[in-house]
N, C-alpha and C. Protein backbone atom coordinates (compact mmCIF):
# COMPACT_ATOMS: atom_id res chain seq x y z
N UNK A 1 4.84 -32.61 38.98
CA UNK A 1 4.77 -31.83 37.75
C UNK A 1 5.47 -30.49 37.96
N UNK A 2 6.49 -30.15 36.93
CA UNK A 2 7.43 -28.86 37.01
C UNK A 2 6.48 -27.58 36.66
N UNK A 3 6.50 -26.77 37.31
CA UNK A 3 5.53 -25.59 37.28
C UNK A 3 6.28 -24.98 35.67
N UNK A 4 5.20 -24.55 35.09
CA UNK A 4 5.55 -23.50 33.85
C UNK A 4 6.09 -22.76 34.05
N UNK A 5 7.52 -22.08 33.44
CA UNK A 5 8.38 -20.93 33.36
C UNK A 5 7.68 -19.61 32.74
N UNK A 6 7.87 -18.99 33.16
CA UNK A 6 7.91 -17.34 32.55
C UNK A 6 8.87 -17.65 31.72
N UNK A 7 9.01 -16.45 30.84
CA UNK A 7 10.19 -15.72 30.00
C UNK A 7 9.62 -14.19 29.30
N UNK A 8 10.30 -13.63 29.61
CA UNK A 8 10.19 -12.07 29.74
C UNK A 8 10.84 -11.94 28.41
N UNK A 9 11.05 -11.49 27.02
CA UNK A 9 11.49 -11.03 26.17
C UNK A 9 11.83 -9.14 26.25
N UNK A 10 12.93 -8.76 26.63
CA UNK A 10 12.56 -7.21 26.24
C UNK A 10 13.76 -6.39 25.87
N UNK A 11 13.66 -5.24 25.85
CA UNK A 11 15.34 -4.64 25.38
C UNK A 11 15.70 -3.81 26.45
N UNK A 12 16.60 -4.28 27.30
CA UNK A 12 16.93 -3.56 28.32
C UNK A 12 16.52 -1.64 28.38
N UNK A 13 17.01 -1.20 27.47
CA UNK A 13 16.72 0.06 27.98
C UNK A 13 15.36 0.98 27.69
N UNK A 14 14.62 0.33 27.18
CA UNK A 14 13.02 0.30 26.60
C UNK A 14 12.19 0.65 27.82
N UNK A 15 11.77 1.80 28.24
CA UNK A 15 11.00 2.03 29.47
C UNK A 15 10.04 0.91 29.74
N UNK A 16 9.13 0.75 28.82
CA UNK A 16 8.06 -0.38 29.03
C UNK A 16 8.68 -1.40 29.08
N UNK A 17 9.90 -2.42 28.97
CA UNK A 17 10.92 -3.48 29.36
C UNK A 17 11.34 -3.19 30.67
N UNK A 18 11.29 -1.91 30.66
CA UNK A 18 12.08 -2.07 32.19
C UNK A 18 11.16 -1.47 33.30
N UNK A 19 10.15 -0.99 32.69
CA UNK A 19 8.67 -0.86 34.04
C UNK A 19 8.55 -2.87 34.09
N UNK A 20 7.95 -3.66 33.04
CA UNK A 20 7.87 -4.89 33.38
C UNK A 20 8.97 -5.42 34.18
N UNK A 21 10.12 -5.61 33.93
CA UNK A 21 10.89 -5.89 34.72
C UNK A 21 10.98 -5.73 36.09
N UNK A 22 10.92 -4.54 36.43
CA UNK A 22 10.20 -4.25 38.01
C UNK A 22 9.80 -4.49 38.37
N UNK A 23 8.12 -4.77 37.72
CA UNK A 23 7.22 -5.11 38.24
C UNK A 23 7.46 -6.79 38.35
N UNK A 24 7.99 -7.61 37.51
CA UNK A 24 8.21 -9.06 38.00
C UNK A 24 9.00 -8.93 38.96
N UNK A 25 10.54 -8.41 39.43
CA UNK A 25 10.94 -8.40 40.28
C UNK A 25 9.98 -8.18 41.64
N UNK A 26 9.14 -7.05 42.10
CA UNK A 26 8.35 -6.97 42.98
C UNK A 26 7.74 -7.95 43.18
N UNK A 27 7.56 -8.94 41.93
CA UNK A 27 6.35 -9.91 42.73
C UNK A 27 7.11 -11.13 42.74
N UNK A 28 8.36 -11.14 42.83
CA UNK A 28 9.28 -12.34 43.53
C UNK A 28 9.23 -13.19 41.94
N UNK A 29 8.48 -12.82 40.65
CA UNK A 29 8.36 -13.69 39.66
C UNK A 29 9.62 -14.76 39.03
N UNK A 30 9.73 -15.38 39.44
CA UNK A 30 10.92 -16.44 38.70
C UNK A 30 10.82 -16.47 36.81
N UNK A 31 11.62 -15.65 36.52
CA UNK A 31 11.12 -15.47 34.63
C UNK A 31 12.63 -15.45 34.58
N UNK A 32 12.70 -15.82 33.07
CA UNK A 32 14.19 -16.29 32.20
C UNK A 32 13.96 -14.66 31.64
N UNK A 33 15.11 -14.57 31.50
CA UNK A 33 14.63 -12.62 31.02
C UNK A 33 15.66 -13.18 29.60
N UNK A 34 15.14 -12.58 28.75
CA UNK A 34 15.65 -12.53 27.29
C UNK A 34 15.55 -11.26 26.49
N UNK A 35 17.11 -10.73 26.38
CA UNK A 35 17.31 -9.71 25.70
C UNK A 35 17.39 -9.57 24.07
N UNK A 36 16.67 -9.42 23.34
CA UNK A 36 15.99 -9.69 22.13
C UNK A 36 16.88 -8.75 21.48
N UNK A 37 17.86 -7.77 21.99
CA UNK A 37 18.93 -6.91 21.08
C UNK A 37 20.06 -7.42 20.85
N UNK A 38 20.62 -8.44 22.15
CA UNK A 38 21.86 -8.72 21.57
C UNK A 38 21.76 -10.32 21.51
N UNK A 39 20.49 -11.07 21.60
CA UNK A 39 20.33 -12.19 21.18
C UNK A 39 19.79 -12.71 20.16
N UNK A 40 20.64 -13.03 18.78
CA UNK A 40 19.46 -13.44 18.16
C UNK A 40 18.49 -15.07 18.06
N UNK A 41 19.45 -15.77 19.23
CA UNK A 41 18.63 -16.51 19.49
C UNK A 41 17.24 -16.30 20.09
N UNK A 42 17.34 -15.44 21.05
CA UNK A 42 15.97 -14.90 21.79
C UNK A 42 15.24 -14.48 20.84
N UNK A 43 15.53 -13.79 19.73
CA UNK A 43 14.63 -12.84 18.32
C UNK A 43 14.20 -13.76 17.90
N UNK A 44 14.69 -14.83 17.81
CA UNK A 44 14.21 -16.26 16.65
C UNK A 44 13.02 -16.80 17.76
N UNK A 45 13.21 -17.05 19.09
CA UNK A 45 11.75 -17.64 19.72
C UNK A 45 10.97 -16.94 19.89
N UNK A 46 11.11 -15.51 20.10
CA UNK A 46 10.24 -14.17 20.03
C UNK A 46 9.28 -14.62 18.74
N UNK A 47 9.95 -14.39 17.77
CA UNK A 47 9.27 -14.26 16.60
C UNK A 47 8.21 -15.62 16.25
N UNK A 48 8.77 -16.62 16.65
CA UNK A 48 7.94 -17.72 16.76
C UNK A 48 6.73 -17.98 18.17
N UNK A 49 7.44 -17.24 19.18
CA UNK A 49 6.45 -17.34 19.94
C UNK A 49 5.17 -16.17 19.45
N UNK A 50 5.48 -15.17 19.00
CA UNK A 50 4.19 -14.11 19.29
C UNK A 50 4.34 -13.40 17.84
N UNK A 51 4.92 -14.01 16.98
CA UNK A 51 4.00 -13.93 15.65
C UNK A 51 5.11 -12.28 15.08
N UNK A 52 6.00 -11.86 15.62
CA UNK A 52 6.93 -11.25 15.51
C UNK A 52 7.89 -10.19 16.75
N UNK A 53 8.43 -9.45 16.45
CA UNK A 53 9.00 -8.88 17.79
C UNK A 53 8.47 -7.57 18.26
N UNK A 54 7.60 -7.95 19.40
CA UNK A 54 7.00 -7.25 19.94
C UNK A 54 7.72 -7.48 21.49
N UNK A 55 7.91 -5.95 22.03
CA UNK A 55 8.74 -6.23 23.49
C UNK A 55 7.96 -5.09 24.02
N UNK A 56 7.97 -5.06 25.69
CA UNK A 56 7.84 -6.48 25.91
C UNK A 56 7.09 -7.80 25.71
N UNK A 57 7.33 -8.88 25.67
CA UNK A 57 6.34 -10.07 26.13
C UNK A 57 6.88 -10.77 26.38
N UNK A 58 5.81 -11.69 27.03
CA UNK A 58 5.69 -12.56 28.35
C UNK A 58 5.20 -13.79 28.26
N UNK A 59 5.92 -14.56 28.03
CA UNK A 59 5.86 -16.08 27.93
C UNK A 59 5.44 -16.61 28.62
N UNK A 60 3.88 -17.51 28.96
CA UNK A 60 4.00 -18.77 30.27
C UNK A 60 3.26 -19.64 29.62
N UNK A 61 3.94 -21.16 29.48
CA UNK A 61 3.49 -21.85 28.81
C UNK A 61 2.40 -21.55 27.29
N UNK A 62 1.57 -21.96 26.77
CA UNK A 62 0.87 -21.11 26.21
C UNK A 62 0.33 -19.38 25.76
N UNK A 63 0.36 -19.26 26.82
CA UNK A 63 -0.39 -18.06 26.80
C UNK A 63 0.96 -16.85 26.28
N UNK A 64 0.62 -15.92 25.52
CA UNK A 64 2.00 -15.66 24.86
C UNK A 64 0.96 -13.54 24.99
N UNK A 65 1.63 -12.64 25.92
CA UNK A 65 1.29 -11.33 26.34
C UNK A 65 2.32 -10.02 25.91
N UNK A 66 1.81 -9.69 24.74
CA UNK A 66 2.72 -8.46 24.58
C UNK A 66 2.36 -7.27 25.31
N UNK A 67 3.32 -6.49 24.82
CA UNK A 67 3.17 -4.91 25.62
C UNK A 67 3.11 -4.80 26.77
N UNK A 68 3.52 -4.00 27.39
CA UNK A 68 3.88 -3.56 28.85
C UNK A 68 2.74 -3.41 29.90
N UNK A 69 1.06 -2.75 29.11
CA UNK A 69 0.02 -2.54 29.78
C UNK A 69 -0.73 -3.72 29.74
N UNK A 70 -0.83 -4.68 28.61
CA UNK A 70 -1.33 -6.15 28.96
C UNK A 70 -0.90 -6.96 29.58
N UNK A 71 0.60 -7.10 29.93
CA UNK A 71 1.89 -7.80 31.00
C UNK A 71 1.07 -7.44 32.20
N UNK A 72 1.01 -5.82 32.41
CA UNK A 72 0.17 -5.15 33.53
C UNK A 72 -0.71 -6.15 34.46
N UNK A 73 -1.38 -6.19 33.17
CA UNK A 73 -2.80 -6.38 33.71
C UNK A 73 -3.41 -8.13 33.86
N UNK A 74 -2.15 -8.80 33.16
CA UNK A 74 -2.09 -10.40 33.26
C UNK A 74 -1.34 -10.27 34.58
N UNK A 75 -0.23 -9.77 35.40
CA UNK A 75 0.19 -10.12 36.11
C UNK A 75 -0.62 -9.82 37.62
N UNK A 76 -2.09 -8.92 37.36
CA UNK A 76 -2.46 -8.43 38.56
C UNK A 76 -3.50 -9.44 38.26
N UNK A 77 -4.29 -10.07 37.50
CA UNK A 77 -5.29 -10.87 37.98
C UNK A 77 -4.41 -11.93 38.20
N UNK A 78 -3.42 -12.57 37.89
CA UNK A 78 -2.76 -13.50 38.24
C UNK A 78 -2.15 -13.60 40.10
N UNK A 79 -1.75 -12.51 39.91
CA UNK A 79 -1.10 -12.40 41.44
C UNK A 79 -2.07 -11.34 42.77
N UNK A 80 -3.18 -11.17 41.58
CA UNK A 80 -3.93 -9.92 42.63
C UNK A 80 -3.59 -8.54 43.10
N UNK A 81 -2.49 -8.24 43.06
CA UNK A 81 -1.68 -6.98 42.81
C UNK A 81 -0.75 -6.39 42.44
């Protein structure tokens, strides 16, 4: 069974896009990063995934995490730090 993907939705120069970003990088996270400014394909699954465009968020299978301080705080009980 293929493990569930991440996907990171955010706008590159958006502090809270690019604190998350970091912070997946630090934790080795394998995520599809999707830039929601110059894609409007990415805007169209954004909007369907989480009910409109809210960045950042964080795609894994189901579970669908906006904003930068709930990303936070899903990625530390997930990974423990």
């Amino acid at each position: 069974m293929a493990a569930t993907r991440f996907i990171l939705y955010t706008i590159p120069l958006w502090p809270g896009c690019a604190r998350i970003r970091r912070r997946a990088e630090e934790l080795g996270l394998d995520a599809d990063l999707c830039d929601v400014l110059t894609s409007g394909q990415a805007r169209q699954e954004l909007t369907e995934a989480a009910g409109g465009l809210h960045v950042p968020c964080l795609v894994h299978g189901a579970t669908v995490i906006h904003g930068a301080d709930e990303i936070e705080k899903y990625l530390k009980l997930r990974y423990g730090r």
